[in-house]
C-alpha atoms as a PDB file:
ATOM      1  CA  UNK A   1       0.000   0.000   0.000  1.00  0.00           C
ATOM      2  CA  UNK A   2       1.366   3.582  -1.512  1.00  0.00           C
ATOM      3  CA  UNK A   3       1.608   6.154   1.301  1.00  0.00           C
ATOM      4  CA  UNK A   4      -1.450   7.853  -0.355  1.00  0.00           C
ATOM      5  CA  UNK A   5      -3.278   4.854   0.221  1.00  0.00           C
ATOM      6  CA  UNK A   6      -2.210   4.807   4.147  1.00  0.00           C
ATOM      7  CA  UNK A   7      -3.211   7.756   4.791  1.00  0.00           C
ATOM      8  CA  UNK A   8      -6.337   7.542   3.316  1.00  0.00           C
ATOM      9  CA  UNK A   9      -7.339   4.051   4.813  1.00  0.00           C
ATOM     10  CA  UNK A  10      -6.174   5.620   8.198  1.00  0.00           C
ATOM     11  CA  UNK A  11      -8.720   8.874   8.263  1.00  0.00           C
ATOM     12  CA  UNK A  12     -11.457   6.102   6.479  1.00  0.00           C
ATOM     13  CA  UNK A  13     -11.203   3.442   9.371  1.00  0.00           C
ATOM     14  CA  UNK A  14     -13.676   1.563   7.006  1.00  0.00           C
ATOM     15  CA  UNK A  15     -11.293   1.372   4.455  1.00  0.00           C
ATOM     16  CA  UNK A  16      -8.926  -0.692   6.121  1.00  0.00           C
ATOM     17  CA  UNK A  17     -10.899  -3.962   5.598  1.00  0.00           C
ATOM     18  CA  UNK A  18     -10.015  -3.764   2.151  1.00  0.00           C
ATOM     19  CA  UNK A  19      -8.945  -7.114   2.146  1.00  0.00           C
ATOM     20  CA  UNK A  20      -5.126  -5.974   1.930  1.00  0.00           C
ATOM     21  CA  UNK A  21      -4.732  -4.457  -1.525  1.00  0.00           C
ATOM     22  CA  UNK A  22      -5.782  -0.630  -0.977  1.00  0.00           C
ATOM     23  CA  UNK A  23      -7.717  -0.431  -4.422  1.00  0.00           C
ATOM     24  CA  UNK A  24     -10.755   1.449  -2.052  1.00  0.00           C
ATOM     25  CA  UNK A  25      -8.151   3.951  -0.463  1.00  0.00           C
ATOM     26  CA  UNK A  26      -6.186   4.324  -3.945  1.00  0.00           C
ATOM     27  CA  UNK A  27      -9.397   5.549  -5.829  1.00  0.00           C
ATOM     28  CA  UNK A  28     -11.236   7.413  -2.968  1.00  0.00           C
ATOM     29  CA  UNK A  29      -7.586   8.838  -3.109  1.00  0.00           C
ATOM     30  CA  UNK A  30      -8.103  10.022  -6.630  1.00  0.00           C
ATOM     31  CA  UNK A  31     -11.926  11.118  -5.978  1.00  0.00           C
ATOM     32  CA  UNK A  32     -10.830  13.215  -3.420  1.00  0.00           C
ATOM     33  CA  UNK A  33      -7.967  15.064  -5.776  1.00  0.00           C
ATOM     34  CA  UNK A  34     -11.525  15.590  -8.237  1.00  0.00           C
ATOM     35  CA  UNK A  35     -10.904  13.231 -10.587  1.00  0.00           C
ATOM     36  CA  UNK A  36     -14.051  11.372 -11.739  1.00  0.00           C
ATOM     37  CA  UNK A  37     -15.465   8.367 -11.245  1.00  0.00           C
ATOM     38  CA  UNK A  38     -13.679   7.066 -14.530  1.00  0.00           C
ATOM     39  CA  UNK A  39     -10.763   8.726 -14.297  1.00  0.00           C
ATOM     40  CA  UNK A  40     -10.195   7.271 -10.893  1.00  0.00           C
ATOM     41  CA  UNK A  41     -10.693   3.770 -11.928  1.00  0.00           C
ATOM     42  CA  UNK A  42      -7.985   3.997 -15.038  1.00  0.00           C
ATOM     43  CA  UNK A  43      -5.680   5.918 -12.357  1.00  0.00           C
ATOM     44  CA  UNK A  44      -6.463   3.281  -9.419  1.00  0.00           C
ATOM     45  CA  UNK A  45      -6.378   0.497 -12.217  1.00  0.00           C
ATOM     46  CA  UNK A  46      -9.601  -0.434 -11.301  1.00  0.00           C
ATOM     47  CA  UNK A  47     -12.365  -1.735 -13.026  1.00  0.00           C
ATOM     48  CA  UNK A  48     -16.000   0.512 -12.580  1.00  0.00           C
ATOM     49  CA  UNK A  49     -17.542  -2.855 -12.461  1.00  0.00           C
ATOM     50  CA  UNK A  50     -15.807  -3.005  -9.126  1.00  0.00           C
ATOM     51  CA  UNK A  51     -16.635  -0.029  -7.984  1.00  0.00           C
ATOM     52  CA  UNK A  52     -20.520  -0.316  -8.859  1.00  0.00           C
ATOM     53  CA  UNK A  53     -19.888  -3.587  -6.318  1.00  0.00           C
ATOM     54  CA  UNK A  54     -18.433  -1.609  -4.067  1.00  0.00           C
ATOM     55  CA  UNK A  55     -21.239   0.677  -3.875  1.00  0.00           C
ATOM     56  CA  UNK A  56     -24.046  -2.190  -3.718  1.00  0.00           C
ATOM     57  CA  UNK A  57     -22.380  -4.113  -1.418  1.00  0.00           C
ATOM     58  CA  UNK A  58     -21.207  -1.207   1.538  1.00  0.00           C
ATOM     59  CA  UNK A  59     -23.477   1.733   2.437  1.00  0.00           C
ATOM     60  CA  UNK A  60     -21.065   3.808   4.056  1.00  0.00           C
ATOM     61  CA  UNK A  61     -18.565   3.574   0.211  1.00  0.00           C
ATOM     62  CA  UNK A  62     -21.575   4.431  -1.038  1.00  0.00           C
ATOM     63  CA  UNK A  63     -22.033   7.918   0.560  1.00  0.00           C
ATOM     64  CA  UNK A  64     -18.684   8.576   0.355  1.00  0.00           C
ATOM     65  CA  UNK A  65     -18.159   8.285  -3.129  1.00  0.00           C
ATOM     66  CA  UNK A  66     -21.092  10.259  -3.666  1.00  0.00           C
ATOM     67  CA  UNK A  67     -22.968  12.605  -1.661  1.00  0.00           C
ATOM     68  CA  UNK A  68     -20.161  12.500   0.675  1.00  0.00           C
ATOM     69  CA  UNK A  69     -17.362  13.101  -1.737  1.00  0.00           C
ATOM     70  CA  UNK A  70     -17.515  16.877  -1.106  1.00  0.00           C
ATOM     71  CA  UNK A  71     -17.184  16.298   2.796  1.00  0.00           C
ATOM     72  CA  UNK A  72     -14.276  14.318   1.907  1.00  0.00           C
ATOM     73  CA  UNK A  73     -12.318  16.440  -0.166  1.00  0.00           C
ATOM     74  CA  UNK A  74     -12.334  19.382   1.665  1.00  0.00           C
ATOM     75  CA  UNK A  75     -11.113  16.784   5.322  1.00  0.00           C
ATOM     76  CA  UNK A  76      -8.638  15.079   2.728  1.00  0.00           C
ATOM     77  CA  UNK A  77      -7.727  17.074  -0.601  1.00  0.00           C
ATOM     78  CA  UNK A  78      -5.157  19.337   0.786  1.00  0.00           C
ATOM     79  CA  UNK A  79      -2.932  17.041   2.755  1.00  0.00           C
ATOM     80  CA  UNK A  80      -2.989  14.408   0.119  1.00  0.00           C
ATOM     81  CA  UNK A  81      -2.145  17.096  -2.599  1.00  0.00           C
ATOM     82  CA  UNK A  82       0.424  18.169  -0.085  1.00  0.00           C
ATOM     83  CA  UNK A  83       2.335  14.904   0.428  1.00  0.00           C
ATOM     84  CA  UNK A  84       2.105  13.713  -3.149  1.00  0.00           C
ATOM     85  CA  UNK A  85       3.865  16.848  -4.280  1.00  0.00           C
ATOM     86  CA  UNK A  86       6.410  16.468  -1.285  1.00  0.00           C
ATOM     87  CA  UNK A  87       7.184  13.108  -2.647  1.00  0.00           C
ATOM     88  CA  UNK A  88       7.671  14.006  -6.162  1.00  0.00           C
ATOM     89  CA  UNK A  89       9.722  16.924  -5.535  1.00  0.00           C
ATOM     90  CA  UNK A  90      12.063  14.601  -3.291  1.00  0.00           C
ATOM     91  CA  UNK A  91      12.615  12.426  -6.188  1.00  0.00           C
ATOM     92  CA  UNK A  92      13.152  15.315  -8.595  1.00  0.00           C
ATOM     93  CA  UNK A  93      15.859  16.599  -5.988  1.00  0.00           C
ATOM     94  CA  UNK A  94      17.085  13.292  -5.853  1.00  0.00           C
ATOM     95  CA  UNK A  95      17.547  13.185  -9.837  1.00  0.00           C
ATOM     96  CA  UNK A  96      18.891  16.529  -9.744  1.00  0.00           C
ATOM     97  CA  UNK A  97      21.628  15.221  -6.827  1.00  0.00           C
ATOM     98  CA  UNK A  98      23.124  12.292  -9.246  1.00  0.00           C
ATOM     99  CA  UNK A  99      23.737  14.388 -11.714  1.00  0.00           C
ATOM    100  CA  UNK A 100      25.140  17.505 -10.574  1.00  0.00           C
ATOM    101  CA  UNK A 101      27.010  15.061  -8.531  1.00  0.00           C
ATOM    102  CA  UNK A 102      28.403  13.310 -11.458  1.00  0.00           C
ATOM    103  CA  UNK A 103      29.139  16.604 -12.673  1.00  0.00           C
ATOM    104  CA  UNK A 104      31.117  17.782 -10.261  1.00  0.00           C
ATOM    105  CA  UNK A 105      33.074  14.682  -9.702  1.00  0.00           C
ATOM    106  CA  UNK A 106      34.237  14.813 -13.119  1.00  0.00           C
ATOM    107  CA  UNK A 107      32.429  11.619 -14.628  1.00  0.00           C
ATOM    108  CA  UNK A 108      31.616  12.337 -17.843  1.00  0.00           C
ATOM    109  CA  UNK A 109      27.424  13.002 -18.743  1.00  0.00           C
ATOM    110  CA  UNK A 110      25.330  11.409 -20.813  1.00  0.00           C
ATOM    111  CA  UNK A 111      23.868  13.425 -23.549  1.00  0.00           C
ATOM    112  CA  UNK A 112      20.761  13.124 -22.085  1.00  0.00           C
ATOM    113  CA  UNK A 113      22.473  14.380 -18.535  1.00  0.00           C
ATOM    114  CA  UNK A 114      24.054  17.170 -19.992  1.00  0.00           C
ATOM    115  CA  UNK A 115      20.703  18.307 -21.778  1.00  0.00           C
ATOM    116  CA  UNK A 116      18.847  18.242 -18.189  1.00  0.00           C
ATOM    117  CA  UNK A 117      21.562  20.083 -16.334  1.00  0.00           C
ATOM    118  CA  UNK A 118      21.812  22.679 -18.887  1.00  0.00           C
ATOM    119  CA  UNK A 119      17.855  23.486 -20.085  1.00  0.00           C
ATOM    120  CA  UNK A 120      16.604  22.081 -16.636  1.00  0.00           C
ATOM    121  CA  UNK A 121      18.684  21.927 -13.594  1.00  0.00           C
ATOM    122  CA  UNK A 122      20.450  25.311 -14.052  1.00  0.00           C
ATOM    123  CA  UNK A 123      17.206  27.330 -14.397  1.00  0.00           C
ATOM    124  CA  UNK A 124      15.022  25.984 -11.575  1.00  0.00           C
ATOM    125  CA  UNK A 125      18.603  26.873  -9.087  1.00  0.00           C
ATOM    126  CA  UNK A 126      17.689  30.488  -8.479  1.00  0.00           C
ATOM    127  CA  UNK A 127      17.804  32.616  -5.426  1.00  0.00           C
ATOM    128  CA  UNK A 128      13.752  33.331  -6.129  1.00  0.00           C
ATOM    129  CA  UNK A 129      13.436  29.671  -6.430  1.00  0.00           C
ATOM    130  CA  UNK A 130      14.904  28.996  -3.083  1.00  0.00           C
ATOM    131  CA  UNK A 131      12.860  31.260  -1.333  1.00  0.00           C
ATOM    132  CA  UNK A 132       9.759  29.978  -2.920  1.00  0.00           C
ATOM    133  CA  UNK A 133      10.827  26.461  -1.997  1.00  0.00           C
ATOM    134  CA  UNK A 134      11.366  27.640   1.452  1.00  0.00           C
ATOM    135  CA  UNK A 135       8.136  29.297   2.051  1.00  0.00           C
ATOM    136  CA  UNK A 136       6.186  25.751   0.603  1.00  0.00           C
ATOM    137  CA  UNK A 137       8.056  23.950   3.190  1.00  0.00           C
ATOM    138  CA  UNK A 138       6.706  26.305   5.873  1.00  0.00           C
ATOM    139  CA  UNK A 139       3.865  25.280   8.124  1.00  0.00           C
ATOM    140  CA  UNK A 140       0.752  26.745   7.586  1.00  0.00           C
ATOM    141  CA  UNK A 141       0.183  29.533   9.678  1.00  0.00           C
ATOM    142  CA  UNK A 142      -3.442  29.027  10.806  1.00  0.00           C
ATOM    143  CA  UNK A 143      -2.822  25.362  11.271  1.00  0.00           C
ATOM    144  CA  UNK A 144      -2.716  24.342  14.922  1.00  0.00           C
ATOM    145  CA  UNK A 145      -2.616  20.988  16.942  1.00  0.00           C
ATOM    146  CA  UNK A 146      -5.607  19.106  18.061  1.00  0.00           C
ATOM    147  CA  UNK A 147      -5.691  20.890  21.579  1.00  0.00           C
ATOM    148  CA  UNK A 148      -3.630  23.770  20.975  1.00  0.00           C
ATOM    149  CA  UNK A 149      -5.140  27.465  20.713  1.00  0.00           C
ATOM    150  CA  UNK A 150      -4.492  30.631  19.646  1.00  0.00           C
ATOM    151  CA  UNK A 151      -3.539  33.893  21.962  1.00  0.00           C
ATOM    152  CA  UNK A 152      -5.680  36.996  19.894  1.00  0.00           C
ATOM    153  CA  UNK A 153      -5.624  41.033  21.253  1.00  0.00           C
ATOM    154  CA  UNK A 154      -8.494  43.087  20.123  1.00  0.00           C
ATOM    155  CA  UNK A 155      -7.867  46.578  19.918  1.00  0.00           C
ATOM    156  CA  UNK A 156     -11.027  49.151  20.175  1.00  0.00           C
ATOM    157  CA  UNK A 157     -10.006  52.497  19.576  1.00  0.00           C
ATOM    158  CA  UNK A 158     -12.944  55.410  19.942  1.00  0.00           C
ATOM    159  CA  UNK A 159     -15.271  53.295  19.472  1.00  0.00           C
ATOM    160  CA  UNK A 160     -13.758  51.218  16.547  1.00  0.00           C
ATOM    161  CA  UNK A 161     -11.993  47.928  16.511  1.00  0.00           C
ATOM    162  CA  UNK A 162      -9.316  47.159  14.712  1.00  0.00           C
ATOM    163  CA  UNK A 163      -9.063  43.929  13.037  1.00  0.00           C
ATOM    164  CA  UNK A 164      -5.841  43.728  10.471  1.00  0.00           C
ATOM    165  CA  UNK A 165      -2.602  42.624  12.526  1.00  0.00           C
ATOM    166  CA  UNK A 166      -0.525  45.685  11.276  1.00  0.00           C
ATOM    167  CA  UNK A 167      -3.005  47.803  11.657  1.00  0.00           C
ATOM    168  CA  UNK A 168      -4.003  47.031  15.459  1.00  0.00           C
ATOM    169  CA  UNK A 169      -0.238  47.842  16.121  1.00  0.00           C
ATOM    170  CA  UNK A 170      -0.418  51.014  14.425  1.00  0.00           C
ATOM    171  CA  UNK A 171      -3.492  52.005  16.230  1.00  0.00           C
ATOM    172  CA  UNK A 172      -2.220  50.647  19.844  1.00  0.00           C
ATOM    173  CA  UNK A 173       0.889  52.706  19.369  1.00  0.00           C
ATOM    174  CA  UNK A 174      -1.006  56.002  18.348  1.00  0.00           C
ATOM    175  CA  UNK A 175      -3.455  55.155  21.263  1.00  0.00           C
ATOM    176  CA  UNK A 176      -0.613  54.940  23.363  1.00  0.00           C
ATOM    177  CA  UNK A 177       0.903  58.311  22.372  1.00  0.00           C
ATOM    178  CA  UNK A 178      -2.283  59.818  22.574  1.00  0.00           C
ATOM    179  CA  UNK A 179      -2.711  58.419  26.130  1.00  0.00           C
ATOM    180  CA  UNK A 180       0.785  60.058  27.035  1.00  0.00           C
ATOM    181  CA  UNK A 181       0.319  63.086  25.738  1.00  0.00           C
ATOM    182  CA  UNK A 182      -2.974  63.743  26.952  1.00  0.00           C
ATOM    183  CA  UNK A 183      -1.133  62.837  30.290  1.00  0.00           C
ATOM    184  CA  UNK A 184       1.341  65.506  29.981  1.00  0.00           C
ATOM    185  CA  UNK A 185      -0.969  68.265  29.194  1.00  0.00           C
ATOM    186  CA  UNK A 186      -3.017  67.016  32.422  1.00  0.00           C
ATOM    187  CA  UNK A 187      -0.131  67.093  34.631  1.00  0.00           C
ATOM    188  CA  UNK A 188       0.872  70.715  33.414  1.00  0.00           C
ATOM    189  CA  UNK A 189      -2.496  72.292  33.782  1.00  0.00           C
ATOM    190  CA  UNK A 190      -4.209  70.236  36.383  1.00  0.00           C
ATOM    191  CA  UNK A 191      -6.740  73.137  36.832  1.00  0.00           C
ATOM    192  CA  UNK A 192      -7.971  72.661  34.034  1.00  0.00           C
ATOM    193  CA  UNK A 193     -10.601  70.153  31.809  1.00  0.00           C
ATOM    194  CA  UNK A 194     -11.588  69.910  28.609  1.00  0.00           C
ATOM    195  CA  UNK A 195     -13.018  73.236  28.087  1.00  0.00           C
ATOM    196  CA  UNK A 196     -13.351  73.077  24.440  1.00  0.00           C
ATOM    197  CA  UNK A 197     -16.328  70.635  25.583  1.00  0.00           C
ATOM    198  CA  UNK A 198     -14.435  67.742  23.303  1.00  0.00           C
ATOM    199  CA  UNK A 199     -15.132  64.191  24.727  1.00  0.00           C
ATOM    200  CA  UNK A 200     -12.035  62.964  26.204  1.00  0.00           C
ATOM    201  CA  UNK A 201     -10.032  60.133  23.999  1.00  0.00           C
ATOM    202  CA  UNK A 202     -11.461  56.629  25.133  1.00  0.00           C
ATOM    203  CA  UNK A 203      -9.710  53.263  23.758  1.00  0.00           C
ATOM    204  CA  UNK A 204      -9.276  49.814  25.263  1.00  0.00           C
ATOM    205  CA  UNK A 205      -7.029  46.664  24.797  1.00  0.00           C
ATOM    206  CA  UNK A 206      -8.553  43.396  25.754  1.00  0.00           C
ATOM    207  CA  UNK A 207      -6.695  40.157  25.434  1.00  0.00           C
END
């Protein structure tokens, strides 16, 4: 069983008495990246004959290569997207490896190796590529362990809050100043209020 198969069977505990070959997992595998129903089969190497018997013969492959397909992709499409293209890039890198190590080594390339390091290798080596390749690897940001959470500050300034990251640090700084200053001027002239009949600044910070 393929690791996209694995993973599949283990989020689809019905899946893993598939009778030891995967086929279920390898074409729910494909529904799930939206191919169709026959596209899936000549991908899985399936025949739809078998899937049809699939269907008649287990309710819950039923719903879940129909009505529940759309459930399923969006629980299952981006991590299996995500580790398939982890995989292939690996091997790509790996490709790249033996020949730029040959290369450098001095062994003597293939015309075939010498057309991939010159029109392939060479131009996918950039400092923008890095960076990209970089950022991929990254975790995603909003992604968080089962049981984790998430500290959030809410800034309301007169009235308004402030929702955009940047600009709730903007506004707690000015707040701040504002705060200060208006402090100042109190501490100078504590005789006297605001006599233009303004409303005083009001803000607030709760975590």
């Amino acid at each position: 069983m393929s690791e996209t198969e694995e993973m599949a069977s283990s989020r689809l505990p019905m899946l893993q008495a598939d009778g030891g070959d995967g086929k279920r997992a390898d074409y729910l595998s494909k529904r799930v990246c939206n191919f169709s129903m026959r596209e899936s089969c000549k991908l899985a190497n399936v025949s739809e004959k078998s899937v049809r018997r699939w269907r008649e013969a287990d309710p819950n492959f039923l719903h879940l290569d129909t009505e529940g397909i759309t459930d399923l992709r969006k629980k299952l499409g981006n991590e299996l997207i995500d580790m398939e293209y982890t995989r292939n890039f690996h091997l790509v890198l790996q490709k790249d490896f033996k020949v730029l190590y040959k290369d450098a080594i001095g062994s003597t390339l293939t015309e075939d190796e010498t057309a991939y390091l010159l029109k392939v290798i060479r131009k996918h080596y950039t400092p923008q590529d890095i960076i990209a390749v970089d950022k991929a690897m990254q975790p995603d940001g909003d992604a968080m362990p089962p049981g984790s959470y998430r500290e959030t500050l809410t800034v309301t300034v007169e009235g308004r809050q402030v929702e955009d990251e940047s600009a709730r640090r903007a506004a707690a700084r000015d707040l701040l100043e504002r705060f200060e200053s208006n402090k100042r001027i109190a501490e100078a002239n504590p005789e006297k209020s605001s006599s233009n009949g303004e409303k005083a600044l009001e803000g607030e910070v709760l975590e």
